[in-house]
Protein backbone atom coordinates (compact mmCIF):
# COMPACT_ATOMS: atom_id res chain seq x y z
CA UNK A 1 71.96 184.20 58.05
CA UNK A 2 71.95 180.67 60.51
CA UNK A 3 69.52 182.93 62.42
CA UNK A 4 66.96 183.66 59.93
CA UNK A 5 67.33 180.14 58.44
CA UNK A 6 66.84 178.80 61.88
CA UNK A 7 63.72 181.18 62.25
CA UNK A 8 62.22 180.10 58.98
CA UNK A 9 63.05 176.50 60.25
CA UNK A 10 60.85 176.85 63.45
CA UNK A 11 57.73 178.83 61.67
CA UNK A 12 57.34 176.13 59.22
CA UNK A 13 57.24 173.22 62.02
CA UNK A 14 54.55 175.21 64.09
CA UNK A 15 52.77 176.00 60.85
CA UNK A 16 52.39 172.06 60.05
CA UNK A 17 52.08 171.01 63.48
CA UNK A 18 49.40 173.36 63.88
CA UNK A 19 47.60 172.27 60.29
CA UNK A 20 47.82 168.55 61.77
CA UNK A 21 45.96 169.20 65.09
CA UNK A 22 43.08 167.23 65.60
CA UNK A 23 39.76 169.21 64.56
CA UNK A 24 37.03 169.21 67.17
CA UNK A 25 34.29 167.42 65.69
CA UNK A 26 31.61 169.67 64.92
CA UNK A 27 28.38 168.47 67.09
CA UNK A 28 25.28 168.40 65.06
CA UNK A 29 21.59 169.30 66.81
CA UNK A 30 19.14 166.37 67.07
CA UNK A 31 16.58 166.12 64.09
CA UNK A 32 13.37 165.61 65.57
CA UNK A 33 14.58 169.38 67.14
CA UNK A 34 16.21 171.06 64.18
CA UNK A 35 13.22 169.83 61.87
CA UNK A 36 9.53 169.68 62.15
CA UNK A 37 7.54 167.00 60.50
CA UNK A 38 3.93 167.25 59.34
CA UNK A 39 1.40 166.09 56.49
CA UNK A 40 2.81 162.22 56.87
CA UNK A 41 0.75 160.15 54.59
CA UNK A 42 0.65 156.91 53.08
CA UNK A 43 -0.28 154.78 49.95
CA UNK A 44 -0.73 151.12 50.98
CA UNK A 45 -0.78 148.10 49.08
CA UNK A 46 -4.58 147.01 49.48
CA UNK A 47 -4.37 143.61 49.11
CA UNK A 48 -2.72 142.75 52.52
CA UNK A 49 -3.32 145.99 54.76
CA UNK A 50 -6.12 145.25 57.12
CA UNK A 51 -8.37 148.64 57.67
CA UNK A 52 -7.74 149.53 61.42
CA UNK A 53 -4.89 146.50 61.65
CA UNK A 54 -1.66 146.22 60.07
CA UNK A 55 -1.08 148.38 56.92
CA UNK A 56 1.53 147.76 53.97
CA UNK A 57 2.97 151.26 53.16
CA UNK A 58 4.43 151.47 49.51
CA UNK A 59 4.45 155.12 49.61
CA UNK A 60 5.49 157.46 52.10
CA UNK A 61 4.96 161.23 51.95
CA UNK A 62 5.21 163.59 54.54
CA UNK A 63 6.78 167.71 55.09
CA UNK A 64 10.17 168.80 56.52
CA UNK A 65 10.88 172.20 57.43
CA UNK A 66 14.26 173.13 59.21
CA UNK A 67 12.96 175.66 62.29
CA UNK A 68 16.33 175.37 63.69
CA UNK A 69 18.02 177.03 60.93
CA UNK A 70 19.51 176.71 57.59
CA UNK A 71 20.42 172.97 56.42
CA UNK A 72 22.54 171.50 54.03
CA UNK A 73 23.03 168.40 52.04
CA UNK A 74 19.90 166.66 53.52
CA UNK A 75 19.54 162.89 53.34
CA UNK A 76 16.32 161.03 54.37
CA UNK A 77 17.04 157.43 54.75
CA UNK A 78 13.79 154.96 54.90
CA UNK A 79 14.83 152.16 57.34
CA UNK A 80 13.06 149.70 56.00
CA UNK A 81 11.44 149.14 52.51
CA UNK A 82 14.67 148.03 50.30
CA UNK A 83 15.26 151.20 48.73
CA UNK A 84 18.79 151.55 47.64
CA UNK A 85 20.46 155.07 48.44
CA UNK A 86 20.91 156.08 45.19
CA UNK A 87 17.00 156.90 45.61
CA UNK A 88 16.97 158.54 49.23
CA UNK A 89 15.46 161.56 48.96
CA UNK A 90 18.11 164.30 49.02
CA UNK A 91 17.98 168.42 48.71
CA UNK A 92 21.32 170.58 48.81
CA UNK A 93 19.69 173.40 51.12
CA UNK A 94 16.58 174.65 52.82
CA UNK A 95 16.21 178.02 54.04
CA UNK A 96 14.96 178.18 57.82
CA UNK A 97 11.55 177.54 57.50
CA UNK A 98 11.45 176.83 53.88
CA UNK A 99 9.23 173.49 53.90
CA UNK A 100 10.40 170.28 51.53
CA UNK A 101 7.72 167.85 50.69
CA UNK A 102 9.48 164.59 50.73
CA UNK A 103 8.31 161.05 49.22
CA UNK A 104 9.43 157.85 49.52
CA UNK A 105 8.59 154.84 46.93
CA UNK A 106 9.54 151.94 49.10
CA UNK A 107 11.00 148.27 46.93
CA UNK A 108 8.87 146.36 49.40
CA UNK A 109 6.31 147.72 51.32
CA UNK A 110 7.06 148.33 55.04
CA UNK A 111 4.25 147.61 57.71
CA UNK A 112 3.33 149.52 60.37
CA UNK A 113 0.40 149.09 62.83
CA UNK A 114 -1.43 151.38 64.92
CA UNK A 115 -0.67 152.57 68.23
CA UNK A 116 -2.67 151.62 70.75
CA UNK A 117 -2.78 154.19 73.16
CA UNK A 118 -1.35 157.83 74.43
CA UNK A 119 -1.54 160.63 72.58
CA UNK A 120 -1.10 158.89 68.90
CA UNK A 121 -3.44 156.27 69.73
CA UNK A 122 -4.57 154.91 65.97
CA UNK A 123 -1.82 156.95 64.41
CA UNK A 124 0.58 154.76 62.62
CA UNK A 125 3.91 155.05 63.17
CA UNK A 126 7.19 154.64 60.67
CA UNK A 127 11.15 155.54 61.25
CA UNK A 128 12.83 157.26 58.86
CA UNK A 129 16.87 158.04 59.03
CA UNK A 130 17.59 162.55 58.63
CA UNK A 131 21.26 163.09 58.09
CA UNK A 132 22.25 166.47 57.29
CA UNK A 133 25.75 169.05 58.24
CA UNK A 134 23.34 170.79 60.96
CA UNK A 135 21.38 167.62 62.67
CA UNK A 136 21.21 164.23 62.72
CA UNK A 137 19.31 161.42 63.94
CA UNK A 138 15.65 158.82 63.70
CA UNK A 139 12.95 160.76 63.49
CA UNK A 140 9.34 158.66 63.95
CA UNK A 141 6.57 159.90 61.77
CA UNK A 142 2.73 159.11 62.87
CA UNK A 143 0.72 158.50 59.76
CA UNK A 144 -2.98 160.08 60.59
CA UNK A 145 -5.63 156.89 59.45
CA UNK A 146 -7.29 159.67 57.59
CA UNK A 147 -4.25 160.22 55.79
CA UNK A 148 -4.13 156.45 54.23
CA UNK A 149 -4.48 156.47 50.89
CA UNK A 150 -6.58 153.19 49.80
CA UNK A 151 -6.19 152.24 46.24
CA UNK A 152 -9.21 151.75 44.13
């Protein structure tokens, strides 16, 4: 009976010691490699955005499409812009190659000015923060001129 008690006794501590191990933190793949970006466009505010200079972005639009695989509980953080997380854009799951047309209304408008040379020369460019269980990490967009949006 002191045997099997003693046995019982020994299971349990290797059963708890085992559930308190340290977990391996689970790496997560870099975004600009787990996602591709595309369509990034812009609304500016008008008023003080110079054509060809320094824009005001109010709006931000732009695709996401995983191409490294599934991915879950997606955040897109603007850095910049005042927006308070309670409106970061956020989707539960996207099927590999399933594309998510994201937009971003910013509190203040964030400026951005064109890139003056390499292979997004005129482009302009703007950070945004991707946090998901699969990848993580700042991702810079280049907003195609062509793709400003000038209000009337």
């Amino acid at each position: 009976m002191l045997a099997t008690a003693t046995a019982i006794f020994i299971t349990l501590i290797v059963i708890s010691a085992y559930r308190q191990k340290p977990k391996t933190p689970q790496t997560r793949a870099d975004a600009k490699e787990y996602f591709e970006f595309t369509e990034a466009s812009a609304l500016v505010d008008k008023e003080r955005s110079i054509k060809g200079g320094i824009i005001l972005i109010k709006m931000l639009y732009f695709n996401m499409t995983p191409v490294g695989g599934n991915a879950t509980n997606i955040w897109v953080q603007p850095l910049g812009g005042n927006v308070p997380q309670g409106d970061w854009p956020y989707k539960d799951f996207l099927a590999k190659n399933e594309t998510w047309e994201v937009s971003i209304m910013f509190r203040q408008p964030v400026d951005s000015e064109p890139i003056l040379d390499g292979p997004y020369k005129g482009y302009y460019p703007i950070e945004v923060d991707i946090d998901c269980d699969e990848a993580k990490g700042i991702v810079t967009l280049y907003i195609n001129p062509d793709k400003i949006v000038w209000p009337p």
